[in-house]
Every structure is written in structure tokens, then in C-alpha cells.
N, C-alpha and C. Protein backbone atom coordinates (compact mmCIF):
# COMPACT_ATOMS: atom_id res chain seq x y z
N UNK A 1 -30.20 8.40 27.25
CA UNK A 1 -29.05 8.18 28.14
C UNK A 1 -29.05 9.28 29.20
N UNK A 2 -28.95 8.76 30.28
CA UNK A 2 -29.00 9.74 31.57
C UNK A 2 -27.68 10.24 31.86
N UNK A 3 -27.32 11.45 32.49
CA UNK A 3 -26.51 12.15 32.64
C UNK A 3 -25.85 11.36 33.91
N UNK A 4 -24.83 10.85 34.00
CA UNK A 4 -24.57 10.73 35.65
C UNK A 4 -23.13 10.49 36.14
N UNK A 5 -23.13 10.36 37.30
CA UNK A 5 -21.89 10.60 37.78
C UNK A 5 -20.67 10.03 37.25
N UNK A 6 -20.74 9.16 36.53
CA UNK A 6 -19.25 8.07 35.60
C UNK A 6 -19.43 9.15 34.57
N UNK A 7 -20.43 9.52 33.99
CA UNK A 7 -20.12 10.14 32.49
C UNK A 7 -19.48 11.47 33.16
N UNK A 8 -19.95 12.35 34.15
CA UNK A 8 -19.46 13.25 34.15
C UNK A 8 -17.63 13.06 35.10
N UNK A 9 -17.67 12.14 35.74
CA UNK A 9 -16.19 11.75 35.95
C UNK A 9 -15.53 11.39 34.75
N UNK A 10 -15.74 10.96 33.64
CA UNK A 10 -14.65 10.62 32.62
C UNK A 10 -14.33 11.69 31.76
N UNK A 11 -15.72 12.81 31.72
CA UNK A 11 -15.54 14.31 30.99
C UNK A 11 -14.15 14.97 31.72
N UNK A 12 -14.22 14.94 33.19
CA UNK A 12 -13.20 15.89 33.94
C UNK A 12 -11.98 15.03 33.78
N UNK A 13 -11.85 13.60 33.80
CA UNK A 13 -10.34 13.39 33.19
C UNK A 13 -10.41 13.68 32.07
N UNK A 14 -10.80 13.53 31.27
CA UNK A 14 -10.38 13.69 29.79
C UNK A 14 -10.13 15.04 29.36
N UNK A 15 -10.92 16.21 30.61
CA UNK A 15 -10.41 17.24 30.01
C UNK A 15 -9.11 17.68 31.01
N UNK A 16 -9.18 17.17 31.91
CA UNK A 16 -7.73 17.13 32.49
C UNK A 16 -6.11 16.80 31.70
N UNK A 17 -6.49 15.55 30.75
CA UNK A 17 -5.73 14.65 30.32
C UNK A 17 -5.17 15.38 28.63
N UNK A 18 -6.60 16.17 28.20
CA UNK A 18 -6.35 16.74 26.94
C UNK A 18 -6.19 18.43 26.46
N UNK A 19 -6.73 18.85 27.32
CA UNK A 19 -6.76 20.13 27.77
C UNK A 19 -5.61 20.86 28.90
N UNK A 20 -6.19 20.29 30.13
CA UNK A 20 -5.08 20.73 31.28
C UNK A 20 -3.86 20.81 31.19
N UNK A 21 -3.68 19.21 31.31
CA UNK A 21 -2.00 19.15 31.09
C UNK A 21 -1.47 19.41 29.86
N UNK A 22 -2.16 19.81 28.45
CA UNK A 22 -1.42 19.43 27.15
C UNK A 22 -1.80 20.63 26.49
N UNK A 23 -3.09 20.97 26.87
CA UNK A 23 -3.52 22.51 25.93
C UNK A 23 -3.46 21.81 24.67
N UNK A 24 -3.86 20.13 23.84
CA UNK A 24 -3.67 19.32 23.59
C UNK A 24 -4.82 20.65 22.20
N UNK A 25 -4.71 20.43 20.69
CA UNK A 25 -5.17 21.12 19.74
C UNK A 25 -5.07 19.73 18.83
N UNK A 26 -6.81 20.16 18.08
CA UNK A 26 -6.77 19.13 17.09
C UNK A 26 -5.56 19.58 15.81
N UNK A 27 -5.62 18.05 15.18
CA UNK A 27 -3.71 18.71 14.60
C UNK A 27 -4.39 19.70 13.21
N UNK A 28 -3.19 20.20 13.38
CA UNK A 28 -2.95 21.53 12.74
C UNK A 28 -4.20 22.54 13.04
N UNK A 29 -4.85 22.36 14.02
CA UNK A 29 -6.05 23.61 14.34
C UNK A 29 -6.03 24.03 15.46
N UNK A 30 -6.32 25.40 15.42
CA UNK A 30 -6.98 25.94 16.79
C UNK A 30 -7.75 25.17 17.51
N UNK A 31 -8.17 24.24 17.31
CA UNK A 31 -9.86 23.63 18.12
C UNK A 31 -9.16 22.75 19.32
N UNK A 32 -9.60 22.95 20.38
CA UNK A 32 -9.45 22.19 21.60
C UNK A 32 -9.60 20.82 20.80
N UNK A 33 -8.38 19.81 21.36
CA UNK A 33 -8.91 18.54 21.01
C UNK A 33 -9.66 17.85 21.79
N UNK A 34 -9.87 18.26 23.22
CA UNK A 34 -11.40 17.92 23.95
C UNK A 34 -12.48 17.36 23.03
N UNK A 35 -13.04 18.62 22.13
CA UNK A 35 -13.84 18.38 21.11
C UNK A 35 -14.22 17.05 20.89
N UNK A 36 -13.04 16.54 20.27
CA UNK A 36 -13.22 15.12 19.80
C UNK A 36 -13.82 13.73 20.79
N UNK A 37 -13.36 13.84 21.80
CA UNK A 37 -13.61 12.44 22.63
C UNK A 37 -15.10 12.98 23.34
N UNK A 38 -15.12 14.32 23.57
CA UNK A 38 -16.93 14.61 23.40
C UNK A 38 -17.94 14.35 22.70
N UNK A 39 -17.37 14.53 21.19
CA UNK A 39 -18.06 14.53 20.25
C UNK A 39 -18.56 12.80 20.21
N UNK A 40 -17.33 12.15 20.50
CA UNK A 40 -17.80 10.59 20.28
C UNK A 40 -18.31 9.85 20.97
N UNK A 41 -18.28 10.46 22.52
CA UNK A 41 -19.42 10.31 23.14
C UNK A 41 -20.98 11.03 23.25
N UNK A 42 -20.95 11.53 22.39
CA UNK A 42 -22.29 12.32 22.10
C UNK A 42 -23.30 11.21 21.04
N UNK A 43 -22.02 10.84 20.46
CA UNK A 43 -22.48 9.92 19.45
C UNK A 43 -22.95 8.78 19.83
N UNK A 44 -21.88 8.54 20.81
CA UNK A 44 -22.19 6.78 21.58
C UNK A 44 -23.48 6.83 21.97
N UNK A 45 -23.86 8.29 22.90
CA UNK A 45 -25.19 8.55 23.73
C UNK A 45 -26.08 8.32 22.96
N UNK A 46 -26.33 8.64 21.16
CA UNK A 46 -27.10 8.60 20.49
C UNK A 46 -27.68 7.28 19.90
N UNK A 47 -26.86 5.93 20.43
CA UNK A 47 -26.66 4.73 19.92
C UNK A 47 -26.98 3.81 20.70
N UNK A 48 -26.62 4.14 21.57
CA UNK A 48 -26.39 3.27 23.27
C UNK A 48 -26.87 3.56 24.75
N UNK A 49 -27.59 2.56 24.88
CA UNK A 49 -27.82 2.94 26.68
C UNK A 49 -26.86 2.68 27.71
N UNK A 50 -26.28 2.31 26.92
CA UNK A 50 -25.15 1.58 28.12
C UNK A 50 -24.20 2.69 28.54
N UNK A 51 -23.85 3.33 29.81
CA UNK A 51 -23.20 4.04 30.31
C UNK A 51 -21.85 3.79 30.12
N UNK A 52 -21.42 2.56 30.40
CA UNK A 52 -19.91 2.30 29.99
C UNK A 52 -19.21 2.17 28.41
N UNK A 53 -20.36 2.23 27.98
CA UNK A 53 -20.27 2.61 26.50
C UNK A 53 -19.57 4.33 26.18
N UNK A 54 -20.60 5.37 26.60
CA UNK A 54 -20.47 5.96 26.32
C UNK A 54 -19.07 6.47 27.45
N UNK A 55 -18.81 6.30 28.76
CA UNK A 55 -17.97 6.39 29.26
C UNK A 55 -16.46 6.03 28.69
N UNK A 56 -16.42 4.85 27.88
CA UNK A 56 -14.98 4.24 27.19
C UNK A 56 -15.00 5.25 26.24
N UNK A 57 -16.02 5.55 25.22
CA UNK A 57 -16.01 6.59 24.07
C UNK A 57 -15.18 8.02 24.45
N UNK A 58 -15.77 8.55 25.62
CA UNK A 58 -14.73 9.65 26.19
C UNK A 58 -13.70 9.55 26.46
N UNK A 59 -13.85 8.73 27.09
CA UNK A 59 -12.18 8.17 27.33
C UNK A 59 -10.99 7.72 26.63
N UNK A 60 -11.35 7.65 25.54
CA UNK A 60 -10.80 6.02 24.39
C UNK A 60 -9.32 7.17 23.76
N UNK A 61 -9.04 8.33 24.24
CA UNK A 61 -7.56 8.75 23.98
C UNK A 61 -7.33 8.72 25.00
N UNK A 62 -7.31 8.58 25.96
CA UNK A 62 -6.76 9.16 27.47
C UNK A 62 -5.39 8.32 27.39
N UNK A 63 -5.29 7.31 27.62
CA UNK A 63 -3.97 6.41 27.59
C UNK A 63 -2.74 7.03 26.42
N UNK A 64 -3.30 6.59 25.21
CA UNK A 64 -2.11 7.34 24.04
C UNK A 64 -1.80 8.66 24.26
N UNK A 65 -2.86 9.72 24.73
CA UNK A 65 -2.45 10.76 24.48
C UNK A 65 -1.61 11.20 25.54
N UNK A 66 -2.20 10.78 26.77
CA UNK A 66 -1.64 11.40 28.28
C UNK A 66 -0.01 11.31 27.94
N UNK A 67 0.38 12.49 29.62
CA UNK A 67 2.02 13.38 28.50
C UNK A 67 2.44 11.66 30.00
N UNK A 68 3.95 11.48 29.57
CA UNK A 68 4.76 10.60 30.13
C UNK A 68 4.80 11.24 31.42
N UNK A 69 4.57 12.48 32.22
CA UNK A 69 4.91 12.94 33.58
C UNK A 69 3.37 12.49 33.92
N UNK A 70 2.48 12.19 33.46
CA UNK A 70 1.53 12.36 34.37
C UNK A 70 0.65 11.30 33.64
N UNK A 71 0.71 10.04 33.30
CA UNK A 71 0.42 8.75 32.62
C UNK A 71 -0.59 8.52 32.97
N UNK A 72 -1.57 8.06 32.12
CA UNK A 72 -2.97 8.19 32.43
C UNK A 72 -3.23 6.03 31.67
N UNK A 73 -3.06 5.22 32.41
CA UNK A 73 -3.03 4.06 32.27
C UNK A 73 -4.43 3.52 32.37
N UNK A 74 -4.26 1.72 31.26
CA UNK A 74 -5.85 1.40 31.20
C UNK A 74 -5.80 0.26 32.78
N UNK A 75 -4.92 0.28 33.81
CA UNK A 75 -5.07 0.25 35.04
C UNK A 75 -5.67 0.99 35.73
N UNK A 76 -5.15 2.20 35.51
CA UNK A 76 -6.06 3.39 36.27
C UNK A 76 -7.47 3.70 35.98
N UNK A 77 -7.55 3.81 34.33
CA UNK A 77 -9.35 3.52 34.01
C UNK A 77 -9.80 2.20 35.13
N UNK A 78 -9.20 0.76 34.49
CA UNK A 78 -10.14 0.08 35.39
C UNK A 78 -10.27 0.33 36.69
N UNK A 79 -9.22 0.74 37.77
CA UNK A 79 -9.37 1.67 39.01
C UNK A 79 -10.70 1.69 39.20
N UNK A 80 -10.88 3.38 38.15
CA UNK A 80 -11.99 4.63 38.35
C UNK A 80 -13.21 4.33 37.89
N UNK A 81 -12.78 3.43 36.82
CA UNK A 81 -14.56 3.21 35.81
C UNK A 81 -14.73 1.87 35.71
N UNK A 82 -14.07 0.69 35.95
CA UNK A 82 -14.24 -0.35 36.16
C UNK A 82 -13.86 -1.47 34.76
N UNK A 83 -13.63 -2.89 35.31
CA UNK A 83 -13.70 -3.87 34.43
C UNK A 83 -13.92 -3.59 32.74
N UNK A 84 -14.81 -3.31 32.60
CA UNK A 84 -15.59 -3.13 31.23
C UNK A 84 -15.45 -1.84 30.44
N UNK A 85 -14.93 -0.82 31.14
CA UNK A 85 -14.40 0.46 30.39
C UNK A 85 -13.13 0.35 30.29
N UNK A 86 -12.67 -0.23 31.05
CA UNK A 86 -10.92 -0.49 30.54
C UNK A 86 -10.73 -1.20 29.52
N UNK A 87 -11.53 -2.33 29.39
CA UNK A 87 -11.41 -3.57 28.60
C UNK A 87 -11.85 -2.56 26.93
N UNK A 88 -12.23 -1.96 27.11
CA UNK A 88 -12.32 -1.26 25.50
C UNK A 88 -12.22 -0.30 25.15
N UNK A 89 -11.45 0.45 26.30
CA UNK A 89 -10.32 1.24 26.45
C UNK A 89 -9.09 1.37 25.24
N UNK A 90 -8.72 0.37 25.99
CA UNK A 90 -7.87 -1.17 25.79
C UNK A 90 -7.73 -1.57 24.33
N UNK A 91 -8.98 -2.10 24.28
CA UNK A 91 -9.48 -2.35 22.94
C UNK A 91 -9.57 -1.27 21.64
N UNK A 92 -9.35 -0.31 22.13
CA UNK A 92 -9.47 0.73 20.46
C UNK A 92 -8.19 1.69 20.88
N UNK A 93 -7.49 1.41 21.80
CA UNK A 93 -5.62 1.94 22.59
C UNK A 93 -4.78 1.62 21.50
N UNK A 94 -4.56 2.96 20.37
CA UNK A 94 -3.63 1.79 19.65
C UNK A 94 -2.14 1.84 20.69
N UNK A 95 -1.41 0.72 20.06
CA UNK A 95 -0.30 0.46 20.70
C UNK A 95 0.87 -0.08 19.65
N UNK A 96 2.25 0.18 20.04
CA UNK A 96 3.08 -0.03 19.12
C UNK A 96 3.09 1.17 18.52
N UNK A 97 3.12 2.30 19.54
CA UNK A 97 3.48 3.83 18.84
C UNK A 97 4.76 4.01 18.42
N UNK A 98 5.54 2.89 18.60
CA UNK A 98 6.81 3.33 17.61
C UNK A 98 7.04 2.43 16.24
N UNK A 99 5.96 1.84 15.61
CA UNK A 99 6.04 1.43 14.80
C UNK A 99 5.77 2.62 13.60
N UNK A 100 6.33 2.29 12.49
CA UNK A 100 5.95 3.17 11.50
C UNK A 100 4.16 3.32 10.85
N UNK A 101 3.67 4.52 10.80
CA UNK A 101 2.58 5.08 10.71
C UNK A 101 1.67 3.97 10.20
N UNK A 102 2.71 3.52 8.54
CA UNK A 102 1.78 2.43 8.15
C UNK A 102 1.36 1.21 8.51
N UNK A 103 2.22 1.09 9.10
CA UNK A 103 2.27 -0.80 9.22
C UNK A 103 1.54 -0.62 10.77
N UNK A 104 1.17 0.75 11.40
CA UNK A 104 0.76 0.58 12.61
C UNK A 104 -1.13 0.23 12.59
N UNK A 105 -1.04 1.81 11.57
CA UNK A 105 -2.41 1.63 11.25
C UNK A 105 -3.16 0.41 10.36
N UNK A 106 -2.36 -0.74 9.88
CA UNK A 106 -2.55 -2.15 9.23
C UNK A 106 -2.79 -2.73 10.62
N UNK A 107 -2.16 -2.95 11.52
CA UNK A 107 -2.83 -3.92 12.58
C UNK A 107 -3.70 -3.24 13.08
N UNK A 108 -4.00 -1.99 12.92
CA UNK A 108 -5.37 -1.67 14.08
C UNK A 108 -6.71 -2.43 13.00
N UNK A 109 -6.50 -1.65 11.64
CA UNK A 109 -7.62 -2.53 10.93
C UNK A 109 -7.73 -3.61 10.54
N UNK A 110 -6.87 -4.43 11.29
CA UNK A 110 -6.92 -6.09 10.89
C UNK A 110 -7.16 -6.52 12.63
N UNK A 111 -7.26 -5.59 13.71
CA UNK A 111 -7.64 -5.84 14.66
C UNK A 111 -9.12 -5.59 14.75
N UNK A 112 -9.80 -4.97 14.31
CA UNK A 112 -11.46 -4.68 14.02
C UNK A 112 -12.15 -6.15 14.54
N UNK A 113 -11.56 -6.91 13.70
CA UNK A 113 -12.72 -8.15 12.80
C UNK A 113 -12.56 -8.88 14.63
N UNK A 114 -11.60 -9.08 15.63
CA UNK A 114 -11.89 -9.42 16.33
C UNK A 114 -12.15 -8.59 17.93
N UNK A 115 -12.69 -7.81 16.96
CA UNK A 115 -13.03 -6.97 18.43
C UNK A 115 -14.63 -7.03 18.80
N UNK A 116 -15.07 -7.11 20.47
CA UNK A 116 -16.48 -7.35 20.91
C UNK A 116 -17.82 -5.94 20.64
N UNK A 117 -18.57 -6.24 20.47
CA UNK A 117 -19.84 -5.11 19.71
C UNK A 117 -19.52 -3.79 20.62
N UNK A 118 -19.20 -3.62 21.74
CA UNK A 118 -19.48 -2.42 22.43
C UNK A 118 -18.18 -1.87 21.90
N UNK A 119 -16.90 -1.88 21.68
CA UNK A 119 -15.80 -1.87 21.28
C UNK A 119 -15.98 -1.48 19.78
N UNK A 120 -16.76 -2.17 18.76
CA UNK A 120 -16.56 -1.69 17.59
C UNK A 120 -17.67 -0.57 17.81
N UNK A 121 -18.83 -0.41 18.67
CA UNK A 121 -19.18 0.89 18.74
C UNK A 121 -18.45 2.27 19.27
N UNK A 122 -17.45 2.05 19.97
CA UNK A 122 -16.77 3.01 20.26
C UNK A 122 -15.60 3.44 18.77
N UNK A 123 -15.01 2.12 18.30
CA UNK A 123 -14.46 2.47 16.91
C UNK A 123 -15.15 3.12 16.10
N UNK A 124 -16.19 2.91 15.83
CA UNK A 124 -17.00 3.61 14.85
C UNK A 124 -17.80 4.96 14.71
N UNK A 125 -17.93 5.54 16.32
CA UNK A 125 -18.03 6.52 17.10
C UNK A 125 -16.77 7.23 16.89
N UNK A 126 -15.57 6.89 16.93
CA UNK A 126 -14.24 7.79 17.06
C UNK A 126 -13.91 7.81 15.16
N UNK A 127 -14.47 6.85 14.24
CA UNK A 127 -14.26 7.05 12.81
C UNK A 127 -15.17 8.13 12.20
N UNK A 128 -16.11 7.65 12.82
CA UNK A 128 -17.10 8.81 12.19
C UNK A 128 -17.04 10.44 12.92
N UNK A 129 -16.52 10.56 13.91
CA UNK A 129 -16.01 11.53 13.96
C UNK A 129 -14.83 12.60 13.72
N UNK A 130 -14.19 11.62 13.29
CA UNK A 130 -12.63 11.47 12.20
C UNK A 130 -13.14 12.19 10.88
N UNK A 131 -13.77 11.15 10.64
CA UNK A 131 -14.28 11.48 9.26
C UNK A 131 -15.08 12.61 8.70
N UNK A 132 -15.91 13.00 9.81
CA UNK A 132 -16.79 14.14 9.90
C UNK A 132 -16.06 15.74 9.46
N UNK A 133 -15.31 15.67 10.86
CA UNK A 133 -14.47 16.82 10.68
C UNK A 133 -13.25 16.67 9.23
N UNK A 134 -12.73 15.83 8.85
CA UNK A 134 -11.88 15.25 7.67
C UNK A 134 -12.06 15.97 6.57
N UNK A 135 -13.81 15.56 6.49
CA UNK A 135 -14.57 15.77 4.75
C UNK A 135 -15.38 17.67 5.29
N UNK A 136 -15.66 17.90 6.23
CA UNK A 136 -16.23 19.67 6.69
C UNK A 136 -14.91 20.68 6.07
N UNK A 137 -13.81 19.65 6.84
CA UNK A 137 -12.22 20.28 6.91
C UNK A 137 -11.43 20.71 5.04
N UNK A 138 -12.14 19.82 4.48
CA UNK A 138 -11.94 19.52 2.83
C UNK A 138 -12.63 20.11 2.12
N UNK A 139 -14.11 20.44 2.41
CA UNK A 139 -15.19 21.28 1.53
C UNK A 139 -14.74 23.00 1.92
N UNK A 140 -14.06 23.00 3.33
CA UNK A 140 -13.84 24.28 3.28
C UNK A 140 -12.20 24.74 2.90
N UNK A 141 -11.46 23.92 2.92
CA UNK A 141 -9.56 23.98 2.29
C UNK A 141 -9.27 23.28 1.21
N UNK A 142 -10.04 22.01 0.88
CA UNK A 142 -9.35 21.64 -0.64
C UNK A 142 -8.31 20.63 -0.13
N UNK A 143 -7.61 20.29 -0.67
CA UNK A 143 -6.33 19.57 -0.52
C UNK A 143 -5.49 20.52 0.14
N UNK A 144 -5.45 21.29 0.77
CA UNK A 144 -4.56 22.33 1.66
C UNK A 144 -4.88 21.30 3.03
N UNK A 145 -5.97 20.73 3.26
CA UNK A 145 -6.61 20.22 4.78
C UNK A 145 -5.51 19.35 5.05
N UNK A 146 -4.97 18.16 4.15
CA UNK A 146 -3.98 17.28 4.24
C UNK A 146 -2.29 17.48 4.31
N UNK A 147 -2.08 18.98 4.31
CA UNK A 147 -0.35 19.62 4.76
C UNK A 147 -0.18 18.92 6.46
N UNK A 148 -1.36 19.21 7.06
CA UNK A 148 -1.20 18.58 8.69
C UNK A 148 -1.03 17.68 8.96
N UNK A 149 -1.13 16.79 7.87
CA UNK A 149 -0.63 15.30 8.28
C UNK A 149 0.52 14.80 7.91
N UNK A 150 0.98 13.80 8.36
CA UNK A 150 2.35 13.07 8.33
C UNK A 150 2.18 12.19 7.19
N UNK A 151 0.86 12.11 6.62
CA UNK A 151 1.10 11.19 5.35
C UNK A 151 0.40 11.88 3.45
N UNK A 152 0.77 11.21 3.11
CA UNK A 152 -0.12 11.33 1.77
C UNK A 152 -1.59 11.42 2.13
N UNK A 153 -2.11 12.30 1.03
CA UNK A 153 -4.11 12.21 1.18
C UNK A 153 -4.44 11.02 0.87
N UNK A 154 -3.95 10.49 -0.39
CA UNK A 154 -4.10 9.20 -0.45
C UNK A 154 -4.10 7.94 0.40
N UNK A 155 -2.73 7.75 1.28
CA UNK A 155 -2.93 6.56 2.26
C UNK A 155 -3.99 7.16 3.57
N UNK A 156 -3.95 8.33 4.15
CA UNK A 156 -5.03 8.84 4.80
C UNK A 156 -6.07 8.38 4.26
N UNK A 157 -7.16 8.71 3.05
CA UNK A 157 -8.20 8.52 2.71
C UNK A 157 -7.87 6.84 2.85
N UNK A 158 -7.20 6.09 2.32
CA UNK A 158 -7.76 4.78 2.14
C UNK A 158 -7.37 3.96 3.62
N UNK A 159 -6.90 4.90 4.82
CA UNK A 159 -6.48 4.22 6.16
C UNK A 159 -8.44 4.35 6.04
N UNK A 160 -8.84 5.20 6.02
CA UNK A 160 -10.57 5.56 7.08
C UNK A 160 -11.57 4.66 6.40
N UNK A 161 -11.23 4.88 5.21
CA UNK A 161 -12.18 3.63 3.89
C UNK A 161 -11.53 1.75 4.55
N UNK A 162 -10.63 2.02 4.87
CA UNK A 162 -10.25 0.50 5.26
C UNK A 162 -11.19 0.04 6.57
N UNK A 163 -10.76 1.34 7.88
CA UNK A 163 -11.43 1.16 8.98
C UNK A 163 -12.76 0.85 8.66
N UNK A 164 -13.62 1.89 7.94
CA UNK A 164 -14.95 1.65 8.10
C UNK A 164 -15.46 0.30 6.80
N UNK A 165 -15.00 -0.07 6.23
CA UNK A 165 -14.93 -1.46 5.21
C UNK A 165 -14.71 -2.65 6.51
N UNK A 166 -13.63 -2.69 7.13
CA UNK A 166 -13.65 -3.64 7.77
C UNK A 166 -14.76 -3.74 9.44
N UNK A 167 -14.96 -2.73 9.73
CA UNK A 167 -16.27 -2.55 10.74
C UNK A 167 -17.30 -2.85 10.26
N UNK A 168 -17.66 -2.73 9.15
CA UNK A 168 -19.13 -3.08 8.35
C UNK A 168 -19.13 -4.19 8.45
N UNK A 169 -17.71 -5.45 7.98
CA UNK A 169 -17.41 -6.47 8.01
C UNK A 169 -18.00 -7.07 9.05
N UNK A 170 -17.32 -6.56 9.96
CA UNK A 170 -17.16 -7.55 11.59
C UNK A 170 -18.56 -7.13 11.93
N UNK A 171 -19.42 -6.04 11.51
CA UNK A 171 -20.29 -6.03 12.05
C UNK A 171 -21.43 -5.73 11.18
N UNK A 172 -22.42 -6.46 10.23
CA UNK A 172 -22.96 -6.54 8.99
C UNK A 172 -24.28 -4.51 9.15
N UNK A 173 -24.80 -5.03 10.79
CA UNK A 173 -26.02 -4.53 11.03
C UNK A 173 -25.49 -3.16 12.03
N UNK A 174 -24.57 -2.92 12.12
CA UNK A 174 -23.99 -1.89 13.00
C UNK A 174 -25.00 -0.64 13.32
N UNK A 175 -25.00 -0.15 14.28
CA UNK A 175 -25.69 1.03 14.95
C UNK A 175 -25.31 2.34 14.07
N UNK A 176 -24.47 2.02 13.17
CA UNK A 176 -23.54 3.45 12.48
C UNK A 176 -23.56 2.76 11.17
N UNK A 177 -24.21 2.11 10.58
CA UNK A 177 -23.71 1.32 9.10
C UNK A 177 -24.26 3.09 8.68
N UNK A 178 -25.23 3.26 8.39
CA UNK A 178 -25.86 4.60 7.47
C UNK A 178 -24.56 5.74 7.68
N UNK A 179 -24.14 6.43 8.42
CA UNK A 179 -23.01 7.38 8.58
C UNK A 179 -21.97 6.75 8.24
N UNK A 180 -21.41 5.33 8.44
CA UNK A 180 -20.26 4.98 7.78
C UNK A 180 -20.57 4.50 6.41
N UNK A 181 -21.52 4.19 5.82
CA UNK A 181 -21.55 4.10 4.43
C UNK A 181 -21.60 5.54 4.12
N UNK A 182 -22.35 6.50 4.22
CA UNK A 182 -22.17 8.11 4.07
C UNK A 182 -20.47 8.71 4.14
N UNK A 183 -19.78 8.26 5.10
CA UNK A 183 -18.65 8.50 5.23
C UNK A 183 -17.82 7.84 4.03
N UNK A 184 -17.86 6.30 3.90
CA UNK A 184 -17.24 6.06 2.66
C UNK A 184 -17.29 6.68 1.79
N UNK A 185 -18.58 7.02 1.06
CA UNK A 185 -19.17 7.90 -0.49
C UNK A 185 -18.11 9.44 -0.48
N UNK A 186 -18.12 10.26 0.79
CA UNK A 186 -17.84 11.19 0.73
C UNK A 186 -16.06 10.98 0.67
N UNK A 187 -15.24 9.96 1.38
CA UNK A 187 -14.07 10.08 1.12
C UNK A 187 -13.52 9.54 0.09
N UNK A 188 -13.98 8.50 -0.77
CA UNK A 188 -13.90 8.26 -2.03
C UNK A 188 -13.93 9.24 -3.17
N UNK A 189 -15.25 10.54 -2.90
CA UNK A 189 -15.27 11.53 -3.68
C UNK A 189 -14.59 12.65 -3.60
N UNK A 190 -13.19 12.65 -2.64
CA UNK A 190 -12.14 13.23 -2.52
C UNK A 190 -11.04 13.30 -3.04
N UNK A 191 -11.09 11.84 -4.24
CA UNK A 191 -9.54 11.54 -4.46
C UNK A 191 -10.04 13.00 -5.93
């Protein structure tokens, strides 16, 4: 994957969007949450030639996270990056942020099964990087890692085991089956 001008335009919003305006920290850590939408486009790069691939992957918090003064919309992606990066944008945007935690994260993984291949590569790109840091975050704190969250370890562990169960689903031969079956084994061997 070649370096070029869309990838490096969606790096400078995103660090505009997560950094700039928000000084935005992965939760409960010191770590720039930049990190993350890098990381999953690092991943995409590793999977995919497709530029707008890895372009949506960077991008794919910008909408939820951006602060209400300075709204970072999947209008404005299609704007800047076009048709096809918005559209799966869009597509992995959760929405219905005022629904309760659980019942929110139930429609995103019952939204999987109909989502298009470049789209579940960006899902699976942003799980496995979830997951990555999750189980690093656990071998080095224990059950201390899970105080930062708003839920039980339990419904946590079985939200990421659901995601990546139902991506395998929708997608038998996936570009990520080996790291998300790796990812299952390891969060199962957490309870």
C-alpha cells in the first residue's frame, strides 16, 4: 500500500478530531487515543490495497467521537474522501448513543451479518485492535484492566467474542479469520 495524499489527509483529521480538539486518551490510560484509528489502519494496510479501505479504517471514530462544537459528520467525510469512505464510515458509526450500553452494542452485532466486505474489514481491523490492547492490558493488570469500564468483564468479554463470532459468520474466509480466532482463544481464557 502506497503512502498518499487521502491516507495522509485522513491521518491530519483524525488527529485533529482526537488529539487537537479533545486531548482525546484511550479510556482509563495515558495513551493518546490517536493510537487506535492508526493502529487499524496499519492493519487495514496489511490486508488491503484499496486506499479507501485503509482511509475509512482511520477514520471510522471521527463522527462518534468528534466534540458537538466542532462536528465532524459522515457528510463531511463524503465531502473530503468521497462516496465510498463515507459509506463505511457510516457503516461501522455506531449510532443510537443514547441507548443503553447493552442493547446498543446488540444491534451493532446483529448489524455485522449485513454489512459489505470492505466494511467488515474495517470492523475487524478496529476488533482486533480492541482486542489486542484488551488481552496486553490483562497479562499486565489482571482484572484491575476492567475498573475503566462502564460494564462487567464478563458482558465486555462476551460483547468482543460476539463481534468476532458473528464476522467469521458473515464472512467464512476473512482477511483476519487467524487473529480473530487468536483473539477469541485469548478472551475466553480470561474468564
Amino acid at each position: 500500500m502506497q503512502y498518499t495524499q487521502k491516507i495522509k489527509e485522513a491521518i491530519r483529521v483524525a488527529i485533529r478530531i482526537h488529539e487537537i480538539d479533545q486531548k482525546q486518551k484511550r479510556k482509563g490510560k495515558d495513551i493518546p487515543y490517536i493510537t487506535h484509528p492508526l493502529v487499524v489502519g496499519l492493519i487495514l494496510a496489511r490486508i488491503s490495497k484499496d486506499e479507501d479501505v485503509v482511509v475509512a479504517g482511520i477514520l471510522h471514530d471521527t463522527v462518534e467521537d468528534s466534540v458537538d462544537e466542532k462536528k465532524f459528520t459522515i457528510g463531511m467525510i463524503k465531502k473530503r474522501f468521497g462516496e465510498e469512505v463515507s459509506r463505511m464510515v457510516d457503516d461501522v458509526t455506531e449510532k443510537n448513543r443514547h441507548v443503553p450500553w447493552l442493547e446498543r452494542k446488540k444491534q451493532n452485532v446483529k448489524k455485522i451479518a449485513t454489512l459489505p466486505k470492505n466494511s467488515l474489514l474495517i470492523k475487524a481491523a478496529d476488533t482486533v485492535a480492541n482486542c489486542t490492547e484488551l488481552i496486553s492490558d490483562f497479562r499486565r493488570e489482571g482484572d484491575d484492566t476492567f475498573r475503566r469500564f462502564n460494564v462487567p468483564k464478563e458482558n465486555l468479554i462476551e460483547h468482543y467474542v460476539e463481534i468476532i463470532e458473528a464476522i467469521k459468520k458473515a464472512w467464512p474466509t476473512h482477511p483476519l479469520r487467524s487473529d480473530l480466532d487468536y483473539h477469541v482463544s485469548e478472551l475466553r481464557a480470561m474468564f
